[in-house]
N, C-alpha and C. Protein backbone atom coordinates (compact mmCIF):
# COMPACT_ATOMS: atom_id res chain seq x y z
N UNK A 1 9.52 15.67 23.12
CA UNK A 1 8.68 14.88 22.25
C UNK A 1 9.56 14.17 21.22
N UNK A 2 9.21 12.97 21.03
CA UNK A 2 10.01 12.13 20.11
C UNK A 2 9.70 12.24 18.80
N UNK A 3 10.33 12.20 17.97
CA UNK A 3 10.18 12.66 16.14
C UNK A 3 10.26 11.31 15.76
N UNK A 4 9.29 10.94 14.68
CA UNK A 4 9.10 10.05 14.18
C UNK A 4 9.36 9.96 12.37
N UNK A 5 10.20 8.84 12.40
CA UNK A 5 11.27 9.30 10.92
C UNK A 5 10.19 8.99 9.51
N UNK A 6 10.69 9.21 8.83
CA UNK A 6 9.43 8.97 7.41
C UNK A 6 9.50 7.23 7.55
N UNK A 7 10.50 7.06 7.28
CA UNK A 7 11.04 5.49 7.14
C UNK A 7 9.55 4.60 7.97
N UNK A 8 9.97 5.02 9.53
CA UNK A 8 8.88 4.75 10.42
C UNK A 8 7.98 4.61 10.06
N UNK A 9 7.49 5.90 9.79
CA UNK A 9 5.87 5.97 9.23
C UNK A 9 5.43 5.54 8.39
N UNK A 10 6.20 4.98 7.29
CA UNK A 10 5.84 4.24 5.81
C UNK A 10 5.86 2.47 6.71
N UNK A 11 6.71 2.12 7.10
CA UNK A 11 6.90 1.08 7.45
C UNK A 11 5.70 0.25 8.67
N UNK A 12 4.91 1.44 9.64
CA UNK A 12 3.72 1.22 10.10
C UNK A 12 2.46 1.66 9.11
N UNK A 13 2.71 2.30 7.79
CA UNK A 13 1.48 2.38 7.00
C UNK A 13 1.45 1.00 6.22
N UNK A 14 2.61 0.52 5.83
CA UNK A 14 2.68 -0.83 5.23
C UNK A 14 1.85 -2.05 6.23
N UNK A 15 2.72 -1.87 7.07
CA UNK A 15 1.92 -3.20 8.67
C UNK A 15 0.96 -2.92 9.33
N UNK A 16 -0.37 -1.37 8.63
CA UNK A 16 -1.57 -1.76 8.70
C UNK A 16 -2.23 -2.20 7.81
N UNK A 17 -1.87 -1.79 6.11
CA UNK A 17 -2.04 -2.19 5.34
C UNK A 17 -2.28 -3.86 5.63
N UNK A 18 -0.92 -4.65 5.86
CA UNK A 18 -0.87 -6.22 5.78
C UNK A 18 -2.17 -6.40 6.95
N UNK A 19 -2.27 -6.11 8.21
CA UNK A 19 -2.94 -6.61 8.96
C UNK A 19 -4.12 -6.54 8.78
N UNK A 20 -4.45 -5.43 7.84
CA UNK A 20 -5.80 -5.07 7.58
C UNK A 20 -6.37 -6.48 6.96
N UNK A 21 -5.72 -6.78 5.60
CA UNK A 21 -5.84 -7.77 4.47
C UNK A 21 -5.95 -9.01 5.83
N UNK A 22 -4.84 -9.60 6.63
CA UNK A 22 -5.24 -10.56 7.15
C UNK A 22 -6.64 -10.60 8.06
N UNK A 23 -6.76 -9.71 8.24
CA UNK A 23 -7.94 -9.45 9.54
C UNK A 23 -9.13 -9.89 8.60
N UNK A 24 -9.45 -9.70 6.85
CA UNK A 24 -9.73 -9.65 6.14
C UNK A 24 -9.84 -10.86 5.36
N UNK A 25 -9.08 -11.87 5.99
CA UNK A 25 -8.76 -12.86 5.24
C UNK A 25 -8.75 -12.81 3.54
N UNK A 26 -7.83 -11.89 3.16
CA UNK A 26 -7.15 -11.47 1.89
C UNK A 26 -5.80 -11.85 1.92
N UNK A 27 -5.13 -12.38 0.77
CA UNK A 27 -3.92 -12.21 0.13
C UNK A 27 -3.47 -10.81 -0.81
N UNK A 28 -2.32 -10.24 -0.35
CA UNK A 28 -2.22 -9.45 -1.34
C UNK A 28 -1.79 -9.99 -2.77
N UNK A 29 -1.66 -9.17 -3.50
CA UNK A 29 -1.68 -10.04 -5.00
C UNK A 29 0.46 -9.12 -5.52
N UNK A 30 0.72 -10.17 -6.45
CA UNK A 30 2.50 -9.49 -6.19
C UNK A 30 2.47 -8.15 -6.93
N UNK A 31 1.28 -7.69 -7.60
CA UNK A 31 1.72 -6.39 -7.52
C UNK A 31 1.59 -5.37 -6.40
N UNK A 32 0.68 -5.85 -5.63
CA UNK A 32 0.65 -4.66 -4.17
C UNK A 32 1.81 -5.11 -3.60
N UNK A 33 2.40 -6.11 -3.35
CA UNK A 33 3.10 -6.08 -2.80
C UNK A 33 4.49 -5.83 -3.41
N UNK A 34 4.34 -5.61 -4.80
CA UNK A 34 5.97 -4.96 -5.10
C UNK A 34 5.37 -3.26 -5.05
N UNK A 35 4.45 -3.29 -5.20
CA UNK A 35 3.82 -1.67 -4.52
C UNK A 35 4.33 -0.98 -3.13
N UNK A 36 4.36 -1.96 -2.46
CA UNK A 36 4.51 -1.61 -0.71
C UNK A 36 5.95 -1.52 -0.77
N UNK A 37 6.55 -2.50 -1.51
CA UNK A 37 7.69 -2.67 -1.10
C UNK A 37 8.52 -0.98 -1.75
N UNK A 38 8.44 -0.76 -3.34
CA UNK A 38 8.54 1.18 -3.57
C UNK A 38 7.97 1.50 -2.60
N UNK A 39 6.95 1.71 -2.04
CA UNK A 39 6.41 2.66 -1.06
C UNK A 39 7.62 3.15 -0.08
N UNK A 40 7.89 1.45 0.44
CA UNK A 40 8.77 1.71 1.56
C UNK A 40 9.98 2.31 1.51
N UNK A 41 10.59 2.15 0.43
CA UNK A 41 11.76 2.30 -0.63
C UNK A 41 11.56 3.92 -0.74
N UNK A 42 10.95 4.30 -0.69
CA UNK A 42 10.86 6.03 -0.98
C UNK A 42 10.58 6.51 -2.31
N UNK A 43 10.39 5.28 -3.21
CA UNK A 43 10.33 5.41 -4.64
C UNK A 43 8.96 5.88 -5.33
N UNK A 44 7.79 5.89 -4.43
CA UNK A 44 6.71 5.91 -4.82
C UNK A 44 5.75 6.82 -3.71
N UNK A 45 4.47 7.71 -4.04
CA UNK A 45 3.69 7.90 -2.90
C UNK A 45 2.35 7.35 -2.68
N UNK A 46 1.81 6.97 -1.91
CA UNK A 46 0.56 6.70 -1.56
C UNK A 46 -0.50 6.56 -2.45
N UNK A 47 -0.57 8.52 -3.11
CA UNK A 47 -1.33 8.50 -4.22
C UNK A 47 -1.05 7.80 -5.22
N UNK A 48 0.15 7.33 -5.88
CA UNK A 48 0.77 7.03 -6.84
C UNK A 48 0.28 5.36 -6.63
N UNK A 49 0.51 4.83 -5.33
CA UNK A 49 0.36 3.70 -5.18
C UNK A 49 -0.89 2.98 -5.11
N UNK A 50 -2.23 3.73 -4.73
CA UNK A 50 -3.36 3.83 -4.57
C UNK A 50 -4.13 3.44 -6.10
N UNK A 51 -3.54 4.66 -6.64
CA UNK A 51 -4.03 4.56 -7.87
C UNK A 51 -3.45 3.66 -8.99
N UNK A 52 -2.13 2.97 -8.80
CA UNK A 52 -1.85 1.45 -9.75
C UNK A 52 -2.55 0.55 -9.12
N UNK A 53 -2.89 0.47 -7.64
CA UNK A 53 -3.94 -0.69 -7.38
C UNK A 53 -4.97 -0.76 -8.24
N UNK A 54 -5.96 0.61 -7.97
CA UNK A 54 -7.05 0.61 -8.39
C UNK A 54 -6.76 0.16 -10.30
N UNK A 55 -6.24 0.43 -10.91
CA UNK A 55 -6.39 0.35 -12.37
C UNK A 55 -5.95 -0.83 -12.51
N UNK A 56 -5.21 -1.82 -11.59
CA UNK A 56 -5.16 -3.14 -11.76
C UNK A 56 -6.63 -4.43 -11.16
N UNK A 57 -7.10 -3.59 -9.79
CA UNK A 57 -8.15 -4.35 -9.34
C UNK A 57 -9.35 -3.90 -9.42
N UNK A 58 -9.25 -2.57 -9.85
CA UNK A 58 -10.76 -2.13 -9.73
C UNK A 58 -11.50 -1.72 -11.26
N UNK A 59 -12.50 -2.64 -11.22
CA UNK A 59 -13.02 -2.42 -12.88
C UNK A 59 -13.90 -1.46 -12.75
N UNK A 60 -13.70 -0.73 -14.46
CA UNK A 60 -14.26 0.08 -14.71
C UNK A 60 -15.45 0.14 -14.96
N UNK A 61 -16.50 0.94 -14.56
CA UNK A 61 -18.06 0.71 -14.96
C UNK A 61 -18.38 1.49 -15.55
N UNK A 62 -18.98 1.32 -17.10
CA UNK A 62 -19.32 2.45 -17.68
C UNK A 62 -21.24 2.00 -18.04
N UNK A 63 -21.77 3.39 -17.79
CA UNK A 63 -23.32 3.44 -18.30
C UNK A 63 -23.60 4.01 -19.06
């Protein structure tokens, strides 16, 4: 069985990410994409990355 390197796996979580957005007809905006780019970099995780999206694109609703 073939082992699949982290590198790999960040690098196909990134190129569903993008395809998703195009399938989507979305642009990412340059902070996701200096996001993806740490991701890929090893500098950052998922959660970490998830959650600077959200506090940049996702507004807060308060009742």
């Amino acid at each position: 069985m073939k082992k699949i390197s982290k590198q790999a796996t960040r690098q196909k979580a990134v190129g569903n990410v993008l395809a998703t957005l195009r399938i989507e007809q979305l642009k990412p905006s340059p902070s996701v994409v200096q996001g993806l780019r740490t991701y890929l970099a090893g500098n950052t995780t998922t959660d970490q990355l998830l959650a600077d999206v959200m506090s940049h694109h996702v507004a807060v609703r308060r009742v």
